[in-house]
PDB file of N, CA and C in Angstrom:
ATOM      1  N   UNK A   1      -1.940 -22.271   6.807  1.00  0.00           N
ATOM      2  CA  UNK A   1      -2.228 -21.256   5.819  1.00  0.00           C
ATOM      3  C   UNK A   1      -1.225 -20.112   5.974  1.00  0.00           C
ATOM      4  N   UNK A   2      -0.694 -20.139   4.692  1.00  0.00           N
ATOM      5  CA  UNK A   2       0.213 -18.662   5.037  1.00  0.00           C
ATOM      6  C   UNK A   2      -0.300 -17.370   3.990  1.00  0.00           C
ATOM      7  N   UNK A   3       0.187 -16.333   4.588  1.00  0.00           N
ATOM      8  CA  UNK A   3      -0.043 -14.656   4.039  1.00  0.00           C
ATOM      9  C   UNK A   3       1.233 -14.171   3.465  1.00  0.00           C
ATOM     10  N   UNK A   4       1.644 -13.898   2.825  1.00  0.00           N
ATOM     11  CA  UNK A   4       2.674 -13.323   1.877  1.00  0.00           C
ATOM     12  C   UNK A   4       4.002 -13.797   2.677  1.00  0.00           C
ATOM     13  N   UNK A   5       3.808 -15.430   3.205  1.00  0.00           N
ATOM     14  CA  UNK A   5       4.769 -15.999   3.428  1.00  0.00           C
ATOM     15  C   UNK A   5       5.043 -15.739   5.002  1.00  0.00           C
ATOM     16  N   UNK A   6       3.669 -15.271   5.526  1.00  0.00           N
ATOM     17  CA  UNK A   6       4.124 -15.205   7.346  1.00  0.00           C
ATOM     18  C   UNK A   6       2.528 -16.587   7.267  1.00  0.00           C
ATOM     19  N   UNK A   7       2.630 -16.598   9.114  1.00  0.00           N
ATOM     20  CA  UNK A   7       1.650 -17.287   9.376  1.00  0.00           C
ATOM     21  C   UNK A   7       0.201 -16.513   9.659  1.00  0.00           C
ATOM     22  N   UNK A   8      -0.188 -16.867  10.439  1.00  0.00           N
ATOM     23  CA  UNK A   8      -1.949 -16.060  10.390  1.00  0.00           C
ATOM     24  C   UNK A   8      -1.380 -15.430  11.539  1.00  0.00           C
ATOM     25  N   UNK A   9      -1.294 -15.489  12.668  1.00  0.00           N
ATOM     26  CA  UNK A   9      -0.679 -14.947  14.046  1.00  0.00           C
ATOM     27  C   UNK A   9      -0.083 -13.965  14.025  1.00  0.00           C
ATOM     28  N   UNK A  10       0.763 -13.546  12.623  1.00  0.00           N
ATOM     29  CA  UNK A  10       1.516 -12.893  13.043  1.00  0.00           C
ATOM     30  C   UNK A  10       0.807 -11.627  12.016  1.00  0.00           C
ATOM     31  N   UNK A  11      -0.294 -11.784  10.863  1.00  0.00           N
ATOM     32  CA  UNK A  11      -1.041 -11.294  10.319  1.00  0.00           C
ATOM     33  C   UNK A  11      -1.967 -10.679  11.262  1.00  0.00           C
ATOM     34  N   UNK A  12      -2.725 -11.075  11.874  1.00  0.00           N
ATOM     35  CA  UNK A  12      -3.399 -10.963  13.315  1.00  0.00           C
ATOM     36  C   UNK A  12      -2.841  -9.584  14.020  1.00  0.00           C
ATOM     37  N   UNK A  13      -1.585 -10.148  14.047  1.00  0.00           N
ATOM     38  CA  UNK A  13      -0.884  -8.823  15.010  1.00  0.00           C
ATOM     39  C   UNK A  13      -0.500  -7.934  14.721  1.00  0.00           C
ATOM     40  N   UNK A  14      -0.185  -7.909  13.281  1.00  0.00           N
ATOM     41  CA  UNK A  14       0.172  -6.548  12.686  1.00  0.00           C
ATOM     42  C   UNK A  14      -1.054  -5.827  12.071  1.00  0.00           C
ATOM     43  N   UNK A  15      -2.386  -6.386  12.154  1.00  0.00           N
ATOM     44  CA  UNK A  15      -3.842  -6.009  11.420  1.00  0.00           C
ATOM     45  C   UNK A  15      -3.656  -4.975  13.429  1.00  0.00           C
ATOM     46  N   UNK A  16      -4.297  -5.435  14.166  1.00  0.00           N
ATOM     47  CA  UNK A  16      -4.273  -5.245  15.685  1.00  0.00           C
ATOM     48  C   UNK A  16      -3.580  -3.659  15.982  1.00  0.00           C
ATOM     49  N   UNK A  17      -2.439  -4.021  15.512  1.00  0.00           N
ATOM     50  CA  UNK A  17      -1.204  -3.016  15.664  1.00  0.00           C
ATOM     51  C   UNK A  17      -1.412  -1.642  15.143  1.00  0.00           C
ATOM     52  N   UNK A  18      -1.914  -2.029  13.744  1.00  0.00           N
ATOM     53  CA  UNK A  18      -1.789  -0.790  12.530  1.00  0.00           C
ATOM     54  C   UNK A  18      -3.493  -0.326  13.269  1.00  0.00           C
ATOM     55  N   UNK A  19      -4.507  -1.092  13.586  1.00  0.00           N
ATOM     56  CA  UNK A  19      -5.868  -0.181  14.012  1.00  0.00           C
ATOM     57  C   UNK A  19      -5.719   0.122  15.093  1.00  0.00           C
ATOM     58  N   UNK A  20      -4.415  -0.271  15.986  1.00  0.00           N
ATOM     59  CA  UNK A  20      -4.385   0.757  17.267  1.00  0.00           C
ATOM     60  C   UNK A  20      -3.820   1.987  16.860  1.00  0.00           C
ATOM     61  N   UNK A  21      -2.441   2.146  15.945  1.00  0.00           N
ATOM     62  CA  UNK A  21      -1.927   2.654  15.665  1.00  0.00           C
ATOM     63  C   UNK A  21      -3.133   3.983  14.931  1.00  0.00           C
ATOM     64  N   UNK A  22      -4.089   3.379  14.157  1.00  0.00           N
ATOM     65  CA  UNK A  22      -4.808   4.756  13.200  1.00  0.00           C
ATOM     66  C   UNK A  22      -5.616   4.908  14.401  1.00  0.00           C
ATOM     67  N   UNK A  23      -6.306   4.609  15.594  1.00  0.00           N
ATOM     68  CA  UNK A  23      -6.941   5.056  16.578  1.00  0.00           C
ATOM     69  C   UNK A  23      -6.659   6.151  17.502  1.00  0.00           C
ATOM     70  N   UNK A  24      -4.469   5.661  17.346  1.00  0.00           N
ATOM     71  CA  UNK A  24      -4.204   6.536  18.282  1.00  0.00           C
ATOM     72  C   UNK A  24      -4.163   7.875  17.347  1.00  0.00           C
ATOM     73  N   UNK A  25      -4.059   7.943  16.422  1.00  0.00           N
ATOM     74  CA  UNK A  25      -3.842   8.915  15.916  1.00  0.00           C
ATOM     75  C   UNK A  25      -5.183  10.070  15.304  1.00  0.00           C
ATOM     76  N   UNK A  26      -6.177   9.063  14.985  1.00  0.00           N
ATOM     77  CA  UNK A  26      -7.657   9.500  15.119  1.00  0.00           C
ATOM     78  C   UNK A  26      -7.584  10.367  16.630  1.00  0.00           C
ATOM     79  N   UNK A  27      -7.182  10.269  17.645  1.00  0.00           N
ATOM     80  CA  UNK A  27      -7.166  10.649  19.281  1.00  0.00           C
ATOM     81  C   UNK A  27      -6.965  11.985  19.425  1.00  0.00           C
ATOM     82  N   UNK A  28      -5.694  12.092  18.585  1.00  0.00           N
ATOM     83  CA  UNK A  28      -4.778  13.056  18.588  1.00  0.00           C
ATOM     84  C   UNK A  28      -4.262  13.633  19.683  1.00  0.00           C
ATOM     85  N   UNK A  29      -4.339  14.885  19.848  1.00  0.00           N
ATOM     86  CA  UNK A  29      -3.486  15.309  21.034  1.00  0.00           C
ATOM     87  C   UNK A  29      -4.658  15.538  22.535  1.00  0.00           C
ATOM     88  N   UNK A  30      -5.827  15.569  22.390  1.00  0.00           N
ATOM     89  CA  UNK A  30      -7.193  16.055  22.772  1.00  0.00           C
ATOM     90  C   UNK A  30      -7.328  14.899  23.738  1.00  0.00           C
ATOM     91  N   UNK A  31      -7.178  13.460  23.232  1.00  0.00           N
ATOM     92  CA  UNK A  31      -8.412  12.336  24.201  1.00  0.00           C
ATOM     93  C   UNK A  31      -6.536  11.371  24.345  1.00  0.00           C
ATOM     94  N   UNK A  32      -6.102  12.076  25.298  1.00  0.00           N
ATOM     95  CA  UNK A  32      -4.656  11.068  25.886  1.00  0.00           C
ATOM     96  C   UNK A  32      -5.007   9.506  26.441  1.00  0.00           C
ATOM     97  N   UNK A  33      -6.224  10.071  26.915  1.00  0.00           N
ATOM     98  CA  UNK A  33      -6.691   8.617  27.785  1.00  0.00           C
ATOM     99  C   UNK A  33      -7.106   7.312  26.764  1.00  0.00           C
ATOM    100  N   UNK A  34      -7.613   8.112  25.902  1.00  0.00           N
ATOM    101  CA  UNK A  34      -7.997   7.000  25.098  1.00  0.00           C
ATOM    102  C   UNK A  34      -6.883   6.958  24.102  1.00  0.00           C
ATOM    103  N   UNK A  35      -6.315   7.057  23.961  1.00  0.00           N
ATOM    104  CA  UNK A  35      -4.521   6.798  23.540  1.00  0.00           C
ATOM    105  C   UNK A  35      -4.344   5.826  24.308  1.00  0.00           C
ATOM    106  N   UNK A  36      -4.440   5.954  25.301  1.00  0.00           N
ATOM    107  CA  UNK A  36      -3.483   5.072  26.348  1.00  0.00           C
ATOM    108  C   UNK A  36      -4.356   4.079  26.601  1.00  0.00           C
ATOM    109  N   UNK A  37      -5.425   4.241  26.693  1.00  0.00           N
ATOM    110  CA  UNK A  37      -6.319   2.653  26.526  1.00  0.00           C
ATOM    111  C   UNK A  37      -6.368   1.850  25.251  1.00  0.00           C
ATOM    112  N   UNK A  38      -6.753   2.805  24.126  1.00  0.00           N
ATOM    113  CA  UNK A  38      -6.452   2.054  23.123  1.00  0.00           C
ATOM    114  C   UNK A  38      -4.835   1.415  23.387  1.00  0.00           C
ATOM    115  N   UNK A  39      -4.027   1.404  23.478  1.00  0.00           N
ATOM    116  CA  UNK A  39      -2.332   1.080  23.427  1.00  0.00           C
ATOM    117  C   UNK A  39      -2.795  -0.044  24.919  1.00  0.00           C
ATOM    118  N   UNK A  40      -3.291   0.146  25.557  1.00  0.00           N
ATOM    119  CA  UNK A  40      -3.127  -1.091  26.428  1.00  0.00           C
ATOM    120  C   UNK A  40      -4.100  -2.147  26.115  1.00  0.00           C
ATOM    121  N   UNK A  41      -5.150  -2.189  25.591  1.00  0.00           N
ATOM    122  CA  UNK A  41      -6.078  -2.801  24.768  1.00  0.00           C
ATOM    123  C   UNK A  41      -4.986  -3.731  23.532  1.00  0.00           C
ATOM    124  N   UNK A  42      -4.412  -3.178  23.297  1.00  0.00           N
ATOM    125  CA  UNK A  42      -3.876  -3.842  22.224  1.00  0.00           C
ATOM    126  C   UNK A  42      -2.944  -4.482  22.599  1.00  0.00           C
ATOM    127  N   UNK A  43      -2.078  -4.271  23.113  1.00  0.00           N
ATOM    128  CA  UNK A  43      -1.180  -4.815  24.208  1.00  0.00           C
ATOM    129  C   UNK A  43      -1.508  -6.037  24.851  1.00  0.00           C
ATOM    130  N   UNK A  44      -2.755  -5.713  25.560  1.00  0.00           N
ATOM    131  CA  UNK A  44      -3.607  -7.042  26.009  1.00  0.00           C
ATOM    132  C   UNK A  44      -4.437  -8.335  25.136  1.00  0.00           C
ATOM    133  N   UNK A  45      -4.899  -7.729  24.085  1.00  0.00           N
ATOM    134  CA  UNK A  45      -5.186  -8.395  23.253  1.00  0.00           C
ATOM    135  C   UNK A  45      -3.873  -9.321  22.507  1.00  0.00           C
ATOM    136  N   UNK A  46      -2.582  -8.700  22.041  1.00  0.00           N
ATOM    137  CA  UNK A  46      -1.408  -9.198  21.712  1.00  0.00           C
ATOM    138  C   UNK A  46      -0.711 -10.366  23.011  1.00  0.00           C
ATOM    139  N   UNK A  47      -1.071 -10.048  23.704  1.00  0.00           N
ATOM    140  CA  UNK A  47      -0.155 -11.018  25.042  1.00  0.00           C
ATOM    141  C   UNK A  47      -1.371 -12.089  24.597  1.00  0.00           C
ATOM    142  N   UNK A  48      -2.515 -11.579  24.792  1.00  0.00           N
ATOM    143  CA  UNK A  48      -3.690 -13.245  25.239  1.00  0.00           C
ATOM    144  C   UNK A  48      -3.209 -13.622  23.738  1.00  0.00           C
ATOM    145  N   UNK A  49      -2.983 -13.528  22.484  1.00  0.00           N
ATOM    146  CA  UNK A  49      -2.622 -14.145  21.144  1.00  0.00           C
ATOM    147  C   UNK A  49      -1.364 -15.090  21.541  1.00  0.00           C
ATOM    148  N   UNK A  50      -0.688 -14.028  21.843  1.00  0.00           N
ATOM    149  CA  UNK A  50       1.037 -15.162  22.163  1.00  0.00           C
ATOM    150  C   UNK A  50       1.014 -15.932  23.487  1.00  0.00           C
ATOM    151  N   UNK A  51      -0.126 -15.970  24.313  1.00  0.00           N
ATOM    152  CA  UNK A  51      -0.018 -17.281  25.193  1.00  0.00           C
ATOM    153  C   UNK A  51      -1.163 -17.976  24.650  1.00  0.00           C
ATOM    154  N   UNK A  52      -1.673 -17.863  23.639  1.00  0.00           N
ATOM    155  CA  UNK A  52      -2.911 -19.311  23.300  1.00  0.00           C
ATOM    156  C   UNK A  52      -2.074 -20.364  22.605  1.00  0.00           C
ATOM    157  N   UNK A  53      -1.908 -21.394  22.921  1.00  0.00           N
ATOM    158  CA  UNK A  53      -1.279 -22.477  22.273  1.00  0.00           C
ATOM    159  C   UNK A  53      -1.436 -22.639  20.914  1.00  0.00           C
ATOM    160  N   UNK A  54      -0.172 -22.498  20.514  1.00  0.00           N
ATOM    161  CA  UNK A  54       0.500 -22.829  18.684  1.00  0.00           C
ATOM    162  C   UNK A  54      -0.565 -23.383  18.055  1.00  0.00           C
ATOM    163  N   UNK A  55      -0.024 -25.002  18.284  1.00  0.00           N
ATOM    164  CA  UNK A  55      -0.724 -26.494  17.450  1.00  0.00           C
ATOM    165  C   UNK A  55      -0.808 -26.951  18.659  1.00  0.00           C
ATOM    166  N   UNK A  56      -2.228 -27.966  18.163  1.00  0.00           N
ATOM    167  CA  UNK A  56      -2.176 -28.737  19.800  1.00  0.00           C
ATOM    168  C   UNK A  56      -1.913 -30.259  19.353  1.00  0.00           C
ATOM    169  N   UNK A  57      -1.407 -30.394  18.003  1.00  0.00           N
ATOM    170  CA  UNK A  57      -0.624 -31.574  17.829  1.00  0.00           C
ATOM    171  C   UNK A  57       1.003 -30.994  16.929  1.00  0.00           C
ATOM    172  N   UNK A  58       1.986 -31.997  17.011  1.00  0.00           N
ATOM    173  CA  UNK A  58       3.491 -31.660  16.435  1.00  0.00           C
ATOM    174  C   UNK A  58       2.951 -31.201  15.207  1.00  0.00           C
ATOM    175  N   UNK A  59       3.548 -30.660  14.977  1.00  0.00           N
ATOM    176  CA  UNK A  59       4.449 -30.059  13.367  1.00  0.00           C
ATOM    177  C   UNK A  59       4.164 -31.250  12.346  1.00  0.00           C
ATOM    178  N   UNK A  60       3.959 -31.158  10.831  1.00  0.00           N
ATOM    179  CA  UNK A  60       4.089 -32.092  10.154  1.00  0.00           C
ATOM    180  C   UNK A  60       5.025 -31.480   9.190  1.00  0.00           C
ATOM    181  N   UNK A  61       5.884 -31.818   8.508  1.00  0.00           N
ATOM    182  CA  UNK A  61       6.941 -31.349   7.411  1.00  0.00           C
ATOM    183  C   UNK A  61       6.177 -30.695   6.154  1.00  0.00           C
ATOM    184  N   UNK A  62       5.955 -29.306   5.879  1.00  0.00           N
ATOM    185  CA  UNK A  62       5.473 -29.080   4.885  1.00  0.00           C
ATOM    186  C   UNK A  62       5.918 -28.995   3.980  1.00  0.00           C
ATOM    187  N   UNK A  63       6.016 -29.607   2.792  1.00  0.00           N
ATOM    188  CA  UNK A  63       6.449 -30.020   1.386  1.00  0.00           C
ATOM    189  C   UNK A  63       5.979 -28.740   0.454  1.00  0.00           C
ATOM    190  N   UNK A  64       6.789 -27.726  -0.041  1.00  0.00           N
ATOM    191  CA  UNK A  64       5.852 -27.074  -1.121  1.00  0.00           C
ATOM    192  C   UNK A  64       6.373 -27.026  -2.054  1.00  0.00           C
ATOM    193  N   UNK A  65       5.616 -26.686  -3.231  1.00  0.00           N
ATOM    194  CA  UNK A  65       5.806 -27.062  -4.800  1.00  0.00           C
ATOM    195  C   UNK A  65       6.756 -25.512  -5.141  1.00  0.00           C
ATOM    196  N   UNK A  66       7.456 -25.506  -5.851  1.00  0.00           N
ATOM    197  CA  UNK A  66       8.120 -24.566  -6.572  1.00  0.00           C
ATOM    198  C   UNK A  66       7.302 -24.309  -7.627  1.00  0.00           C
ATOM    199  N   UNK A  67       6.953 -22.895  -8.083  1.00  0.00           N
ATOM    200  CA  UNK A  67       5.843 -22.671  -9.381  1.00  0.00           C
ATOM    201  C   UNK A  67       7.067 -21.870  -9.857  1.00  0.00           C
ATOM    202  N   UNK A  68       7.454 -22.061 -11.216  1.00  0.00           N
ATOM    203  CA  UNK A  68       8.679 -21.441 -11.495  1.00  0.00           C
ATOM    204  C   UNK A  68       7.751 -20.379 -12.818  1.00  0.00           C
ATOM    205  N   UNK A  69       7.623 -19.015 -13.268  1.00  0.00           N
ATOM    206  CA  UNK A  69       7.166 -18.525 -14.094  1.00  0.00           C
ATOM    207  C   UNK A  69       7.790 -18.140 -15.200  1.00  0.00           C
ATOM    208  N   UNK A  70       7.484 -18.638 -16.326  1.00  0.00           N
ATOM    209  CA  UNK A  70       8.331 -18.797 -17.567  1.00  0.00           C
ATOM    210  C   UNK A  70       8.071 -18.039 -17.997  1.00  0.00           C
ATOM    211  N   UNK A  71       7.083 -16.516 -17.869  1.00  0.00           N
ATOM    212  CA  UNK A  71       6.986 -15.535 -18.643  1.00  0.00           C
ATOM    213  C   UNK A  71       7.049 -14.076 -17.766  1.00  0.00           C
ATOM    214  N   UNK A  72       7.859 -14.420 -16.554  1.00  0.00           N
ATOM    215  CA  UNK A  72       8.158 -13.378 -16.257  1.00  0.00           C
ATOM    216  C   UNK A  72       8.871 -12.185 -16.954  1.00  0.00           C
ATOM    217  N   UNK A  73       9.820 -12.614 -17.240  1.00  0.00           N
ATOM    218  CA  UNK A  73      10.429 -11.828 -18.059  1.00  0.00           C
ATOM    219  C   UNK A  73       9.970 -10.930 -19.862  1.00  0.00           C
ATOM    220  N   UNK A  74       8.960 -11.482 -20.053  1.00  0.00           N
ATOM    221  CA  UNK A  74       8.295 -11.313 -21.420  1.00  0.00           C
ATOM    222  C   UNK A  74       7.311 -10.019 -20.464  1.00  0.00           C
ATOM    223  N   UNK A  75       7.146 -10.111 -19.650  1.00  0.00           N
ATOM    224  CA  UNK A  75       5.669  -9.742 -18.866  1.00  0.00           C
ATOM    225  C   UNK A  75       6.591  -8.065 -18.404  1.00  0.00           C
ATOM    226  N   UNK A  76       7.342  -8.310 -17.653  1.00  0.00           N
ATOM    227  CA  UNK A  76       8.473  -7.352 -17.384  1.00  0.00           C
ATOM    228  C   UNK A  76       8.399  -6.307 -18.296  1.00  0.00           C
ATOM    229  N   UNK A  77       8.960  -7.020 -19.550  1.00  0.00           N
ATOM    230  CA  UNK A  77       9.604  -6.180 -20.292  1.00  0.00           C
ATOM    231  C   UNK A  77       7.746  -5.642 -21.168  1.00  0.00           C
ATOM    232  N   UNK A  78       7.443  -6.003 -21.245  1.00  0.00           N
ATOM    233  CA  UNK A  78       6.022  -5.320 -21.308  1.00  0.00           C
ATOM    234  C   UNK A  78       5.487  -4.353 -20.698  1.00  0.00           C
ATOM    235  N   UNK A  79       5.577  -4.594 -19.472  1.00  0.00           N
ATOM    236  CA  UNK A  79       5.111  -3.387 -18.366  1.00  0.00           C
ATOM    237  C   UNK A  79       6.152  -2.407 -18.689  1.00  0.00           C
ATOM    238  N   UNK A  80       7.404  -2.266 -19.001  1.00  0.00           N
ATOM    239  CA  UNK A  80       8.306  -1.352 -18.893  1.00  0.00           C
ATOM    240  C   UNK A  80       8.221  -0.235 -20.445  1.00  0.00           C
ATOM    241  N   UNK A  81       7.777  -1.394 -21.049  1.00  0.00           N
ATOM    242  CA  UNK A  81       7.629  -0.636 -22.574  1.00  0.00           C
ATOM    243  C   UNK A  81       5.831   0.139 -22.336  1.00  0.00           C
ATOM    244  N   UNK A  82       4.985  -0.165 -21.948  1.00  0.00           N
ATOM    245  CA  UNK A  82       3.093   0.067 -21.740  1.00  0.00           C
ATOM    246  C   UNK A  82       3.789   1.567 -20.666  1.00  0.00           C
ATOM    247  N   UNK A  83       4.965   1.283 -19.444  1.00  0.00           N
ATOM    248  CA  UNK A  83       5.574   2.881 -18.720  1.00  0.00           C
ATOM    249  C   UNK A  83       5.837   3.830 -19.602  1.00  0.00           C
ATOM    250  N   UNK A  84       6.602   3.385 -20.244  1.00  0.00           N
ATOM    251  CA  UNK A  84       7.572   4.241 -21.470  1.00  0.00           C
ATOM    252  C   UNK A  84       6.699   5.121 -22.308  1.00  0.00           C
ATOM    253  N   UNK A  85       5.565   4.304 -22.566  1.00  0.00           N
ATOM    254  CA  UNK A  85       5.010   5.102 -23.607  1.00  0.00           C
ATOM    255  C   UNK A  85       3.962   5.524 -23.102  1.00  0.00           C
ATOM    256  N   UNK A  86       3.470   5.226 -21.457  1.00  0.00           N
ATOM    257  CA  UNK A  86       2.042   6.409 -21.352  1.00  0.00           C
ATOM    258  C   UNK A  86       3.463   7.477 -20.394  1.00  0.00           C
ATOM    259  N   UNK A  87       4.088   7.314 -19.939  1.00  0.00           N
ATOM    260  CA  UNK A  87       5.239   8.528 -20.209  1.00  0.00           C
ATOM    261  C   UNK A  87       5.686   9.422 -20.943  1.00  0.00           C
ATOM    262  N   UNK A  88       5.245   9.283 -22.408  1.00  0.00           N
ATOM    263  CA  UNK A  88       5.653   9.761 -23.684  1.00  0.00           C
ATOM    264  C   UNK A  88       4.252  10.283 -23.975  1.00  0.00           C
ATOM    265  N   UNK A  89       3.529   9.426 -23.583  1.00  0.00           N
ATOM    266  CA  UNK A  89       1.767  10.339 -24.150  1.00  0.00           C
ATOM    267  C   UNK A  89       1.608  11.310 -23.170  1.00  0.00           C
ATOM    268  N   UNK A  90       2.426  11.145 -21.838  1.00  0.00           N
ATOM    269  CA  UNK A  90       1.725  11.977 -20.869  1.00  0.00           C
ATOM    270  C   UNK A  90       2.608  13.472 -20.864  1.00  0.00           C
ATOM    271  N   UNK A  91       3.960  13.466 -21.680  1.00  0.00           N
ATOM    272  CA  UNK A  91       4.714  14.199 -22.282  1.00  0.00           C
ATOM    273  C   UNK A  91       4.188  14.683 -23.173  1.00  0.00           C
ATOM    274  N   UNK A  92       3.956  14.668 -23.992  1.00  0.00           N
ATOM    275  CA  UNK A  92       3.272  15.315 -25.412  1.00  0.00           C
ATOM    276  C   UNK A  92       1.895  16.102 -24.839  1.00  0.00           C
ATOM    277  N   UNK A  93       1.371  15.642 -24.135  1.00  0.00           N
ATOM    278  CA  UNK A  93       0.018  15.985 -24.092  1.00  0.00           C
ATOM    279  C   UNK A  93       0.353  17.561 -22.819  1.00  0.00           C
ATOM    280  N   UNK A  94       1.678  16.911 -22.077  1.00  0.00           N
ATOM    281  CA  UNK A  94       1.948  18.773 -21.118  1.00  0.00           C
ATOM    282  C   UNK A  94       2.481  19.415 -22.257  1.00  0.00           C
ATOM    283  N   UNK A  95       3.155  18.763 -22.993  1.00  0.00           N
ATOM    284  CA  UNK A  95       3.757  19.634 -24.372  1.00  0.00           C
ATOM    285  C   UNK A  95       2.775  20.541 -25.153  1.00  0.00           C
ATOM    286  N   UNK A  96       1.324  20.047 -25.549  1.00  0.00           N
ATOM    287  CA  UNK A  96       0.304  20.759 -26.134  1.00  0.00           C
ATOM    288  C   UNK A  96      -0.081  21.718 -25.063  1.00  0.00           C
ATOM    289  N   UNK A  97      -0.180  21.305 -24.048  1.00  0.00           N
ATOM    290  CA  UNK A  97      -0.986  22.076 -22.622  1.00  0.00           C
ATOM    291  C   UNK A  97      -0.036  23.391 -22.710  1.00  0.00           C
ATOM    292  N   UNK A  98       0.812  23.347 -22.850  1.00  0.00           N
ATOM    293  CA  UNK A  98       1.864  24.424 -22.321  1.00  0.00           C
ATOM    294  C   UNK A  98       2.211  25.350 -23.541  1.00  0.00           C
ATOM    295  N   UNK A  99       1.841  24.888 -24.448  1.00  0.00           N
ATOM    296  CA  UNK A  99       2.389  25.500 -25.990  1.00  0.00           C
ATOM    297  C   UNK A  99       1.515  27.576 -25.928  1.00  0.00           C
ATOM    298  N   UNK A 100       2.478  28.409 -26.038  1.00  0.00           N
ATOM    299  CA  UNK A 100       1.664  29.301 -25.495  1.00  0.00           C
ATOM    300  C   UNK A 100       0.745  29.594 -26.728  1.00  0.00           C
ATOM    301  N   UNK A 101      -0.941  30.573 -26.662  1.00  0.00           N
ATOM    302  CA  UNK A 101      -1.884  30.522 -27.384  1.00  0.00           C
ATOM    303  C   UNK A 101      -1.067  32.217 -27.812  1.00  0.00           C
ATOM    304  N   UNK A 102      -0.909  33.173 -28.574  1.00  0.00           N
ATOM    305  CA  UNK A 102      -0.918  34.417 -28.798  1.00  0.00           C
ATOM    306  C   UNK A 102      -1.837  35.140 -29.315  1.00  0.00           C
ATOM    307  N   UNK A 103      -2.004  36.151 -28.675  1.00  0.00           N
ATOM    308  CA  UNK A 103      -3.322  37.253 -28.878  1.00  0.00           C
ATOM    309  C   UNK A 103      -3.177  37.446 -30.253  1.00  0.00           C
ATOM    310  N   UNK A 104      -4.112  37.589 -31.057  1.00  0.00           N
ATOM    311  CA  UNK A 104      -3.935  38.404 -32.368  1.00  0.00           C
ATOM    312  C   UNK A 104      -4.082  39.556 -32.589  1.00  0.00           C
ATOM    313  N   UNK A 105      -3.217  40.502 -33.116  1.00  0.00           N
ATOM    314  CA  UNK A 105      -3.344  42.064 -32.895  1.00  0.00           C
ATOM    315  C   UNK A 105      -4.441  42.447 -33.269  1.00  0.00           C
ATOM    316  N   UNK A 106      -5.168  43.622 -32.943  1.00  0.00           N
ATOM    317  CA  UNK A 106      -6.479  43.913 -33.012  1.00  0.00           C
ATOM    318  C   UNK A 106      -6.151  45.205 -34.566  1.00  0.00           C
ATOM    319  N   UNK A 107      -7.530  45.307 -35.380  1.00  0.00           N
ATOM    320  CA  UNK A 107      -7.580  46.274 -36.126  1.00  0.00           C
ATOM    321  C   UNK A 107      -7.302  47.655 -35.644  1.00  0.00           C
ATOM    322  N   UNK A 108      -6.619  48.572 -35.927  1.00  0.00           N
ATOM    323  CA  UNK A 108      -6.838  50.097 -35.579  1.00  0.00           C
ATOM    324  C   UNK A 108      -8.183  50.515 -36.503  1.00  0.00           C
ATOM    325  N   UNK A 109      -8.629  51.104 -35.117  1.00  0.00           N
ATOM    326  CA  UNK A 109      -9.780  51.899 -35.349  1.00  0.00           C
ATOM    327  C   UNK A 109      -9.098  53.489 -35.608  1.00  0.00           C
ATOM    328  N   UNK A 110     -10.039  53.830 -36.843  1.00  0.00           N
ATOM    329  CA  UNK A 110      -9.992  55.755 -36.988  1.00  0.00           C
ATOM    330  C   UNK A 110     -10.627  56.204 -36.038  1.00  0.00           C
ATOM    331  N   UNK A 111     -10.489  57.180 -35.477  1.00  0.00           N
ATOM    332  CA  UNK A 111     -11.455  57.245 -34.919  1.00  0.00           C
ATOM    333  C   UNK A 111     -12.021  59.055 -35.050  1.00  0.00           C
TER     334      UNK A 111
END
């Protein structure tokens, strides 16, 4: 099974990585120790991943299909034109926002 073209293992380790990583930083400057445990925790957890055995049979040749998309380009140029124009609505609409309102002069009173 693959993930945006890696294997699971290596998905594994970068999931591992990035929640030590927001832990240590949850820590901040206050709890060092648990910085440093979290970071060896992970560390340890990463070594026992890369010594558990691969496959415990060979490799088989994986064959994969080419999906070629014939409307990429139609699709493209869609998204770029649907940008363009909430760009243009989102223009017009600071254009009204900004348009200044002017006081209307007041009657003189006799007084």
């Amino acid at each position: 099974m693959r993930v945006l073209g890696l294997g699971v293992g290596v998905v594994v380790l970068v999931v591992v990585w990035v929640a030590a990583a927001v832990a240590i930083i949850a820590c901040g400057r206050s709890r060092t120790v648990a910085a440093v445990g979290v970071t060896v925790a992970a560390a340890v957890f990463s070594l026992i991943l890369l010594l558990l055995p691969q496959h415990p049979t060979p490799h088989q040749p994986i064959t994969e299909e080419v999906v070629i998309d014939h409307l990429f380009i139609p699709r493209v140029v869609i998204v770029l034109i649907l940008g363009l124009s909430a760009l243009a609505a989102f223009g017009s609409i600071i254009g009204d926002w900004t348009e200044p309102i002017l006081a209307k002069p007041l009657k003189k009173v006799k007084l």
